[in-house]
PDB file of N, CA and C in Angstrom:
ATOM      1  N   UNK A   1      17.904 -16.098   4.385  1.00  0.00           N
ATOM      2  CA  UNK A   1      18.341 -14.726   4.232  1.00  0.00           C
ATOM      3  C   UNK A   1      18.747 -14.505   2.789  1.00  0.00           C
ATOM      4  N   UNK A   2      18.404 -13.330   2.020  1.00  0.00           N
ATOM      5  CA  UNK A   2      18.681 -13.332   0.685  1.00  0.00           C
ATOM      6  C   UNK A   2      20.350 -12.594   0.504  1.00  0.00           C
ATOM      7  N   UNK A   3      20.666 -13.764   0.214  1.00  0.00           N
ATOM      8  CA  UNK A   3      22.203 -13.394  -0.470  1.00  0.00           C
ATOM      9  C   UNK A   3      22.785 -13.207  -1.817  1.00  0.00           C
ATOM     10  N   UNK A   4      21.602 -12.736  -2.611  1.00  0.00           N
ATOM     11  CA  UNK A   4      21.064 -12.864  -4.124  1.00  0.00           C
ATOM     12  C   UNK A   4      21.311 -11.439  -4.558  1.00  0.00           C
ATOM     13  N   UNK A   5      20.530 -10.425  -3.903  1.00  0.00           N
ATOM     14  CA  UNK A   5      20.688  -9.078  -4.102  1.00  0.00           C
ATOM     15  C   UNK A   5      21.399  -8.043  -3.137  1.00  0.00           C
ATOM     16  N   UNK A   6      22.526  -7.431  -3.279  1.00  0.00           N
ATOM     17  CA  UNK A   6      23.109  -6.847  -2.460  1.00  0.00           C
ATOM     18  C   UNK A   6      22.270  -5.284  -1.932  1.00  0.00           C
ATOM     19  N   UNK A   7      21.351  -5.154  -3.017  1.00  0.00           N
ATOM     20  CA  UNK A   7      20.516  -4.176  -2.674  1.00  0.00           C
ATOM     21  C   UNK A   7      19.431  -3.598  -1.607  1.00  0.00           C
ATOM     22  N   UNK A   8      19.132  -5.561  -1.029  1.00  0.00           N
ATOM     23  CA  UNK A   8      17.988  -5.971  -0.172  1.00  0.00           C
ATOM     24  C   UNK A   8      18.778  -6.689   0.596  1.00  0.00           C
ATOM     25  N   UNK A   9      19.707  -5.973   1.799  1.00  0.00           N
ATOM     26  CA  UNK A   9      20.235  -6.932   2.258  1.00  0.00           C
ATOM     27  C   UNK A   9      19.337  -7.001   3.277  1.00  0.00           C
ATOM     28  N   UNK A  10      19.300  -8.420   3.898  1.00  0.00           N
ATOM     29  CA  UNK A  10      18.518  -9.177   4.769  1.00  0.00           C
ATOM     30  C   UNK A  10      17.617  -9.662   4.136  1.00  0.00           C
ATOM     31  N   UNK A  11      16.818  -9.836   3.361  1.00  0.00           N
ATOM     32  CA  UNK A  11      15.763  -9.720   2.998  1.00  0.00           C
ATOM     33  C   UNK A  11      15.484 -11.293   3.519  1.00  0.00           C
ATOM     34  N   UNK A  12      14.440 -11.586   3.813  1.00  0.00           N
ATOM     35  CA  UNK A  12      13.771 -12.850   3.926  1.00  0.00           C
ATOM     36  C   UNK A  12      13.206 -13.306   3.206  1.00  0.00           C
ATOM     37  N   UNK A  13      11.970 -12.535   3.148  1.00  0.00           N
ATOM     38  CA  UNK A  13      10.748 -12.747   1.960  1.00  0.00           C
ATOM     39  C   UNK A  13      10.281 -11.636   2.080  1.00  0.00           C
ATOM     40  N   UNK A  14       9.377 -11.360   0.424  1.00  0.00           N
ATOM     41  CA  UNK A  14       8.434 -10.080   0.513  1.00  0.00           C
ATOM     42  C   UNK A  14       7.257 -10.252  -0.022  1.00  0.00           C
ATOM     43  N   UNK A  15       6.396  -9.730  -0.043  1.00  0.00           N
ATOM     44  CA  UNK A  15       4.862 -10.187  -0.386  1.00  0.00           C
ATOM     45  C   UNK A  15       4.300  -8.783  -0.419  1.00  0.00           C
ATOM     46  N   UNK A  16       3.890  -8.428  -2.048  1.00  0.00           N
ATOM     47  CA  UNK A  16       2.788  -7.390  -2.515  1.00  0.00           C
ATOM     48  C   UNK A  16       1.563  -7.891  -2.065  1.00  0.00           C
ATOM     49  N   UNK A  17       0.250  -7.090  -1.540  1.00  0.00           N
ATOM     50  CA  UNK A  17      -1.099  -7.309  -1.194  1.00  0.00           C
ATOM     51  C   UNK A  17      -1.569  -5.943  -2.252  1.00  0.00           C
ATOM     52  N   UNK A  18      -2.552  -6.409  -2.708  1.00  0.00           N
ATOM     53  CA  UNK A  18      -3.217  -5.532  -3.733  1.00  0.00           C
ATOM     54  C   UNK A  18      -4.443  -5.191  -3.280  1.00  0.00           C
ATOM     55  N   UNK A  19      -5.059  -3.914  -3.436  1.00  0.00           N
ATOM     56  CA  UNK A  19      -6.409  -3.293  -2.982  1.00  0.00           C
ATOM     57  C   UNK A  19      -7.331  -4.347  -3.892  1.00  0.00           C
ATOM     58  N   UNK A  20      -8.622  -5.105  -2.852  1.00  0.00           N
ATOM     59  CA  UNK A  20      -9.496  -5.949  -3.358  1.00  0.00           C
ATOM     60  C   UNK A  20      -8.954  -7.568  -3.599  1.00  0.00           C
ATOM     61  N   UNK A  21      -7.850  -7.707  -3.648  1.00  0.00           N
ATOM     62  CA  UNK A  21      -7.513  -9.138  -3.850  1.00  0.00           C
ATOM     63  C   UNK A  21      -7.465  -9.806  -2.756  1.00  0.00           C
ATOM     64  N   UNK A  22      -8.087 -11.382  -2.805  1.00  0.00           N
ATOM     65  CA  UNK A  22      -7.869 -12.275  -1.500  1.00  0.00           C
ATOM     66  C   UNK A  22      -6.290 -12.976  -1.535  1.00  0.00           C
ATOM     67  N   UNK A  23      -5.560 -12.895  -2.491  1.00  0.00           N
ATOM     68  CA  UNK A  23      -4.349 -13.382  -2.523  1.00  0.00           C
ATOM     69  C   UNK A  23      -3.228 -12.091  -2.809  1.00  0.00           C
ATOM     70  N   UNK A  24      -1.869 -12.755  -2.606  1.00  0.00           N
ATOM     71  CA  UNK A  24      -1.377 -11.860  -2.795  1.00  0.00           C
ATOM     72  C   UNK A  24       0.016 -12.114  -3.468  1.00  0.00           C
ATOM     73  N   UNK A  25       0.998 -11.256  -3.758  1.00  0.00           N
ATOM     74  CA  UNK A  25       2.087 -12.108  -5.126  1.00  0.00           C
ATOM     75  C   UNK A  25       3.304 -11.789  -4.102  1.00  0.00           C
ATOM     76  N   UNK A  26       3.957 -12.570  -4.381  1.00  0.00           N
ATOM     77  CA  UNK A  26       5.117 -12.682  -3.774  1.00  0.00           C
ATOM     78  C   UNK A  26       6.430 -11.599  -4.676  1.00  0.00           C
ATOM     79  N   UNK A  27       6.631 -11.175  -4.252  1.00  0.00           N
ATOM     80  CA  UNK A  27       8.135 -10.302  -4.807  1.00  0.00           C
ATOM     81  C   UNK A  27       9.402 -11.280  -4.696  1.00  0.00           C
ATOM     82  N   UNK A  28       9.726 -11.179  -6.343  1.00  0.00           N
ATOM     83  CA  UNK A  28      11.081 -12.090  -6.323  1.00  0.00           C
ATOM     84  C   UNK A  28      12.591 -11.357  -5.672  1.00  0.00           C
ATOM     85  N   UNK A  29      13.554 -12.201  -4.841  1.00  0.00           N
ATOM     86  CA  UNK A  29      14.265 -12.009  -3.641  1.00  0.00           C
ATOM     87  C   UNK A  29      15.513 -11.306  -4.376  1.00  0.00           C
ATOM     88  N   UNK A  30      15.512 -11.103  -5.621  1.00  0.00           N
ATOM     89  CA  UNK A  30      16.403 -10.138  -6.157  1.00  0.00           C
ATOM     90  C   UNK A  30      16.032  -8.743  -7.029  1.00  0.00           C
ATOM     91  N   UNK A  31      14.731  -8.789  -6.780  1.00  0.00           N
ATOM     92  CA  UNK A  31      14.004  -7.140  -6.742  1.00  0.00           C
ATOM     93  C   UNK A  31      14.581  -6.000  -6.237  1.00  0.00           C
ATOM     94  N   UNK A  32      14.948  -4.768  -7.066  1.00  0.00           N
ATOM     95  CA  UNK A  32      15.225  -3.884  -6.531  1.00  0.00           C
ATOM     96  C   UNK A  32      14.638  -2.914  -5.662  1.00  0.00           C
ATOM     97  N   UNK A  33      14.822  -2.176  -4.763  1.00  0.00           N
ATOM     98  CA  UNK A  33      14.221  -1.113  -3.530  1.00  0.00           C
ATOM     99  C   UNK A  33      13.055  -0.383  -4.630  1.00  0.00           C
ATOM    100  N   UNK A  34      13.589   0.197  -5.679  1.00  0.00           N
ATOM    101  CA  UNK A  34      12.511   0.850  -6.224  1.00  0.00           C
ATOM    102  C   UNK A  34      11.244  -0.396  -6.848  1.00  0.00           C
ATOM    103  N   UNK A  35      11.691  -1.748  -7.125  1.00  0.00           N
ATOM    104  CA  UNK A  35      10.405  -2.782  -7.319  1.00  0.00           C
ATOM    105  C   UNK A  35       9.295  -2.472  -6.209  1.00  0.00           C
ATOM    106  N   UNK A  36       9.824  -2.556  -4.335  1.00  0.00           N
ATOM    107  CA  UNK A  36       9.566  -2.575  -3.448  1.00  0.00           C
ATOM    108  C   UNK A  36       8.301  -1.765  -3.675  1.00  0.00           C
ATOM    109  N   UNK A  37       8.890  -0.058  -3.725  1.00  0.00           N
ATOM    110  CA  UNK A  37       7.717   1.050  -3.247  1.00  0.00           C
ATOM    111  C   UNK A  37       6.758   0.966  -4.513  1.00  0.00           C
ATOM    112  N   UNK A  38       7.134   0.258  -5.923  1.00  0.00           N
ATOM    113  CA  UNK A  38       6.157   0.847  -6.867  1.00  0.00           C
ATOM    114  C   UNK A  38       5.179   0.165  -6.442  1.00  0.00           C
ATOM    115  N   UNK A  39       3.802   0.392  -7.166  1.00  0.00           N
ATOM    116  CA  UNK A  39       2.723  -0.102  -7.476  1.00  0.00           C
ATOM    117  C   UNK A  39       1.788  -0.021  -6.533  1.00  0.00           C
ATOM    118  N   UNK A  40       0.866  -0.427  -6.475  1.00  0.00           N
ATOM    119  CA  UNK A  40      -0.356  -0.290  -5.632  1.00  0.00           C
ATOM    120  C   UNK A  40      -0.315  -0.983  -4.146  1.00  0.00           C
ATOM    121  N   UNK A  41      -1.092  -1.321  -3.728  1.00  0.00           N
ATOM    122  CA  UNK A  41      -1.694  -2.226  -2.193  1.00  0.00           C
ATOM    123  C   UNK A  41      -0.308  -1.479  -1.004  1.00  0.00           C
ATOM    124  N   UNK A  42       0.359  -2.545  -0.131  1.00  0.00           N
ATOM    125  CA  UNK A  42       1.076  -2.845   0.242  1.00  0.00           C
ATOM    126  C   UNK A  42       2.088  -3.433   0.897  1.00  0.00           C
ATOM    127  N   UNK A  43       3.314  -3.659   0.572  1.00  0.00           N
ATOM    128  CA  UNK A  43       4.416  -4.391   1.026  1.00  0.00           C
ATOM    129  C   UNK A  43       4.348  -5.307   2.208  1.00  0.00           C
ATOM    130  N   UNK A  44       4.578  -6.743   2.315  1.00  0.00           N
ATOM    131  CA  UNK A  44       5.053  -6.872   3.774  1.00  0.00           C
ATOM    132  C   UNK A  44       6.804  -7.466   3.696  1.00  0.00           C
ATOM    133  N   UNK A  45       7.654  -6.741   4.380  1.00  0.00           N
ATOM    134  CA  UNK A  45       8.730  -7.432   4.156  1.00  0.00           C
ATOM    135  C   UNK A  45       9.068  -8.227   5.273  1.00  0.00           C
ATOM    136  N   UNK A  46       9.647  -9.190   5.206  1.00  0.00           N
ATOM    137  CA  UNK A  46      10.349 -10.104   6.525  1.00  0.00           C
ATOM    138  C   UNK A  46      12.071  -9.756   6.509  1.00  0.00           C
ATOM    139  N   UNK A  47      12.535  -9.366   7.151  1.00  0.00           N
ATOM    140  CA  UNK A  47      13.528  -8.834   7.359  1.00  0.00           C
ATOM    141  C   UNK A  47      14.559  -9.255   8.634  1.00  0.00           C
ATOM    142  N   UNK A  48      15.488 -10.274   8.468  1.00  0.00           N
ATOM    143  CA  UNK A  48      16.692 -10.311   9.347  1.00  0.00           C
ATOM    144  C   UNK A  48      17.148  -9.318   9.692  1.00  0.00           C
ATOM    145  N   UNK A  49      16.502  -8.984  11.338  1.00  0.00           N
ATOM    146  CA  UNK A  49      17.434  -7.928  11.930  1.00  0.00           C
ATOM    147  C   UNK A  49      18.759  -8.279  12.445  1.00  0.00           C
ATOM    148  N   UNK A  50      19.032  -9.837  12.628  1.00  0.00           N
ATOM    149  CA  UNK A  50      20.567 -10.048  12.763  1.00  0.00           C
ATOM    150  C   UNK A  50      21.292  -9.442  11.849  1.00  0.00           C
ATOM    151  N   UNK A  51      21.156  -9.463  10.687  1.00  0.00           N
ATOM    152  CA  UNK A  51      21.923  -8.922   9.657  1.00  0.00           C
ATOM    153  C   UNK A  51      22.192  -8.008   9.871  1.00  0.00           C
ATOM    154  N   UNK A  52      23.625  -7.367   9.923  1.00  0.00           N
ATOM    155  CA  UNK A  52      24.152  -6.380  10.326  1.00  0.00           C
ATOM    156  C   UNK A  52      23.720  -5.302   9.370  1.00  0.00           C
ATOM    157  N   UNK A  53      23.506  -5.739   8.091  1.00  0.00           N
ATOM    158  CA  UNK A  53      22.993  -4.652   6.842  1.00  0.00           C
ATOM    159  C   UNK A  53      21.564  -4.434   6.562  1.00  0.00           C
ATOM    160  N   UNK A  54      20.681  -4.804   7.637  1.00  0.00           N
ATOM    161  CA  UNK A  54      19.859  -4.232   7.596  1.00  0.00           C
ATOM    162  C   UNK A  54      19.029  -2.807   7.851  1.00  0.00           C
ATOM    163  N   UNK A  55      19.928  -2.419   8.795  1.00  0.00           N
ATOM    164  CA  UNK A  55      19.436  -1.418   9.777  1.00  0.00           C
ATOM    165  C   UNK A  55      19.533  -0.002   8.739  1.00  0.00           C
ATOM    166  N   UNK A  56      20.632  -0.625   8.061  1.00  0.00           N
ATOM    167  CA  UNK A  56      21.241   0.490   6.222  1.00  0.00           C
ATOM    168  C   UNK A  56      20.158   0.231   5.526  1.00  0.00           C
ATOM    169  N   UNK A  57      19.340  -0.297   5.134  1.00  0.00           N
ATOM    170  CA  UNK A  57      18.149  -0.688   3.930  1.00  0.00           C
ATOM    171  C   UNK A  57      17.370   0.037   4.413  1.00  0.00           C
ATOM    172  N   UNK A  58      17.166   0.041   6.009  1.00  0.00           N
ATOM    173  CA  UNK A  58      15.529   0.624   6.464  1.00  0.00           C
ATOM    174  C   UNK A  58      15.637   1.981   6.367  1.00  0.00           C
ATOM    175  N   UNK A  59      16.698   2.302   6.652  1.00  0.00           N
ATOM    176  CA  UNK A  59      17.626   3.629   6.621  1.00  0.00           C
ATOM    177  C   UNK A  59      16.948   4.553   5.484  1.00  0.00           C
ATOM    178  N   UNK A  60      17.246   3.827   4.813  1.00  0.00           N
ATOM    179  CA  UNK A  60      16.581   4.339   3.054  1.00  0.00           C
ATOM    180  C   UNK A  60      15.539   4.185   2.852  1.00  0.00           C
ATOM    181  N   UNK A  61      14.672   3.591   3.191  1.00  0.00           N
ATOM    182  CA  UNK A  61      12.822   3.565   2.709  1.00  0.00           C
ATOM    183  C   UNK A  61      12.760   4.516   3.560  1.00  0.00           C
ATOM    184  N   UNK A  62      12.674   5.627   2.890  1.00  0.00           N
ATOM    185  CA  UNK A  62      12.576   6.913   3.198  1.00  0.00           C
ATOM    186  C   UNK A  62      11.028   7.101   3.517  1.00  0.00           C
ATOM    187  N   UNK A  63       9.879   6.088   2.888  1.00  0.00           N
ATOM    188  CA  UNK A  63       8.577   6.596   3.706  1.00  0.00           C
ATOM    189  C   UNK A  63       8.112   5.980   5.245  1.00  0.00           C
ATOM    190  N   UNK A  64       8.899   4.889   5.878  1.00  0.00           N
ATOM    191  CA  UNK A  64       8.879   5.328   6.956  1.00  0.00           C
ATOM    192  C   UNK A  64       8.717   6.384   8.005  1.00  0.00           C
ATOM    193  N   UNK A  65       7.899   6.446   8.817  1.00  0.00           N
ATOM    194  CA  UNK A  65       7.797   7.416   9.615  1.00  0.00           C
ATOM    195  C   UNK A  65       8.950   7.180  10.909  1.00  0.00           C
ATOM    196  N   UNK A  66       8.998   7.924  11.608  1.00  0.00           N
ATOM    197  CA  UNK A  66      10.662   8.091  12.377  1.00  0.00           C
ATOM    198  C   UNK A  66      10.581   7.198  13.374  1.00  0.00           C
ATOM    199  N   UNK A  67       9.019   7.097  13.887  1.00  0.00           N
ATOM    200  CA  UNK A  67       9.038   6.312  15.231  1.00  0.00           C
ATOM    201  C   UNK A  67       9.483   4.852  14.297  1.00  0.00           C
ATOM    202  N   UNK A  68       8.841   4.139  13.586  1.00  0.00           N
ATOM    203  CA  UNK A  68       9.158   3.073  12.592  1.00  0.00           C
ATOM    204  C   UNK A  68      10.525   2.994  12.349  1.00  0.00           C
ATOM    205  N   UNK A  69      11.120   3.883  11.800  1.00  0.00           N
ATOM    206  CA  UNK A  69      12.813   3.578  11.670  1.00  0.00           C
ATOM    207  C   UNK A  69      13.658   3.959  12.805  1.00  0.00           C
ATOM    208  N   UNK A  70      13.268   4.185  13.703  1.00  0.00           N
ATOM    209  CA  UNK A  70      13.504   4.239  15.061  1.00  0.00           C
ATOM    210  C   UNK A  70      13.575   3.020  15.700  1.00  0.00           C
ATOM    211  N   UNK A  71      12.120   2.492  15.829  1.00  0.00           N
ATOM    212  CA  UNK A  71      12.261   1.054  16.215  1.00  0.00           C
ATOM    213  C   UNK A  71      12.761   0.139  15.453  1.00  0.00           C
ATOM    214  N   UNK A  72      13.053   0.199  14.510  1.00  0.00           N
ATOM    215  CA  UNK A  72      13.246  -1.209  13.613  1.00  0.00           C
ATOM    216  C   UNK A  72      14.811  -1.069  13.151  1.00  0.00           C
ATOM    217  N   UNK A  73      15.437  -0.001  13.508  1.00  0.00           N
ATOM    218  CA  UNK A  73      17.279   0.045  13.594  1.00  0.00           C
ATOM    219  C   UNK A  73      17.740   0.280  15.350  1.00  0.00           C
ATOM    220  N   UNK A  74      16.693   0.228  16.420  1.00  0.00           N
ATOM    221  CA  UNK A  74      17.151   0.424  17.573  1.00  0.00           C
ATOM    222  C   UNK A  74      17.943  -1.608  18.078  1.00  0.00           C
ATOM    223  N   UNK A  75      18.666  -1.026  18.906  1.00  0.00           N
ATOM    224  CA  UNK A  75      19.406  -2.489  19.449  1.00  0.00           C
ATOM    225  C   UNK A  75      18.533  -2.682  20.721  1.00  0.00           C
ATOM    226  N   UNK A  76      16.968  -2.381  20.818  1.00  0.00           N
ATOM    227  CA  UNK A  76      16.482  -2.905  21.902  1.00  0.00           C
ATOM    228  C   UNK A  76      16.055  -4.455  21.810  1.00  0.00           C
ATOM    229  N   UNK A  77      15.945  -4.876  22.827  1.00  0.00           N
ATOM    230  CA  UNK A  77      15.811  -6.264  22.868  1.00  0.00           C
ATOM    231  C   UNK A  77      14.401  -6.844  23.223  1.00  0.00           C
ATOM    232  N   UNK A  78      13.753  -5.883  23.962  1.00  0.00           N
ATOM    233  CA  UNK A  78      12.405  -5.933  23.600  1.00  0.00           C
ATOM    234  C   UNK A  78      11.437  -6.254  22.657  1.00  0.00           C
ATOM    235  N   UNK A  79      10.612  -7.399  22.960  1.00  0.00           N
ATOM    236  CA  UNK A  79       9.468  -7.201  21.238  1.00  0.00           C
ATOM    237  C   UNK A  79       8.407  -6.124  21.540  1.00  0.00           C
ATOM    238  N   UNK A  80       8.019  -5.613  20.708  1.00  0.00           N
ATOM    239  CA  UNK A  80       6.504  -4.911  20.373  1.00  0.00           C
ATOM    240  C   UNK A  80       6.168  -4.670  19.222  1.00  0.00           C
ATOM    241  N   UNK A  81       5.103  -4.604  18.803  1.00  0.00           N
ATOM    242  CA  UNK A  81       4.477  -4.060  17.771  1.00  0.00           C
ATOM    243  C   UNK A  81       3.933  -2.904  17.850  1.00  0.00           C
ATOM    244  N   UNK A  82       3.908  -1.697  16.840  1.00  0.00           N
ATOM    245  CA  UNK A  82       3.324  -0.423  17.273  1.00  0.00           C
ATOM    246  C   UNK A  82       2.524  -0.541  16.020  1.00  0.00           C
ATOM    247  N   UNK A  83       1.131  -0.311  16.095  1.00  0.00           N
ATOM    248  CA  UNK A  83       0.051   0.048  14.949  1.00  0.00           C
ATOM    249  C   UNK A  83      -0.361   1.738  14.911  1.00  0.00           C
ATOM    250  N   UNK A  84       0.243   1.952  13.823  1.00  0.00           N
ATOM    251  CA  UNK A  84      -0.597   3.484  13.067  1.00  0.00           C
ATOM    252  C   UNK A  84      -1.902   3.436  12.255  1.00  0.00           C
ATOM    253  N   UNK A  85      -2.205   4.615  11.754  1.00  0.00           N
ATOM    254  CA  UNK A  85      -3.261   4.765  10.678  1.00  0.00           C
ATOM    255  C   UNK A  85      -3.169   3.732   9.286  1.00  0.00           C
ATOM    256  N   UNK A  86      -1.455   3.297   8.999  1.00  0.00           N
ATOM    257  CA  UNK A  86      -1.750   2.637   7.901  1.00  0.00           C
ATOM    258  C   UNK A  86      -0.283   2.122   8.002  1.00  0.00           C
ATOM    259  N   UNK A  87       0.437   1.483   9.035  1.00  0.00           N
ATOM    260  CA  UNK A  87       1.346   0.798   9.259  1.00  0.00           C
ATOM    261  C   UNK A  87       1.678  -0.021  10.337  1.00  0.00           C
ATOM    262  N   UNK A  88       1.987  -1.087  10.079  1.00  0.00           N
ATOM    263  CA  UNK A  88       2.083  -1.904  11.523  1.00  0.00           C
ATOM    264  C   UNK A  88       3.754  -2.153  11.865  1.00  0.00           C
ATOM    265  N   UNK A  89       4.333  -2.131  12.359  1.00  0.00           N
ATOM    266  CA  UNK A  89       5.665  -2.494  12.815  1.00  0.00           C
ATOM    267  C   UNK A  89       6.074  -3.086  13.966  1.00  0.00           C
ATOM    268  N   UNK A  90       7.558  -3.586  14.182  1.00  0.00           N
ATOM    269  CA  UNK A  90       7.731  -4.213  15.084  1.00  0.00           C
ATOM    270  C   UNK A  90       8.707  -4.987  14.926  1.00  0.00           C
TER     271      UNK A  90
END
């Protein structure tokens, strides 16, 4: 769990994917929210939902769509994954 940046709390790991590349770069664990949304491809974050301060981070990536920050700050105990046009969650 990253205890490095108070900005990213929970953070696990994050990983940029770039349009056309077979690899992909890892985002260093004290990157700020705005590192997150810049640049091209996109994001995968791993995210401790134990962490009580997470549910506040997702809160704020304001391009989430509602069902997405819906599920991913709800206290259900259920797993699922829900796939959109250009997001996967869960």
């Amino acid at each position: 769990m990253n205890l490095i940046s108070s900005e990213i709390p929970g953070l696990v790991w994050a990983y940029r994917f770039l349009p056309g590349e077979s690899r992909c770069m890892r985002i260093a664990a004290d990157s700020s929210i705005d590192a997150l949304m810049e640049g091209e491809g996109w994001v995968w974050l791993h995210l401790a939902l134990s962490d009580a301060r997470t549910p506040g981070l997702i809160e704020r990536i304001t391009t989430l769509p509602p069902g997405a920050l819906s599920t991913l700050t709800s206290h259900d105990m259920q797993a699922a994954v829900t796939i959109s046009d250009d997001m996967v969650y869960g």
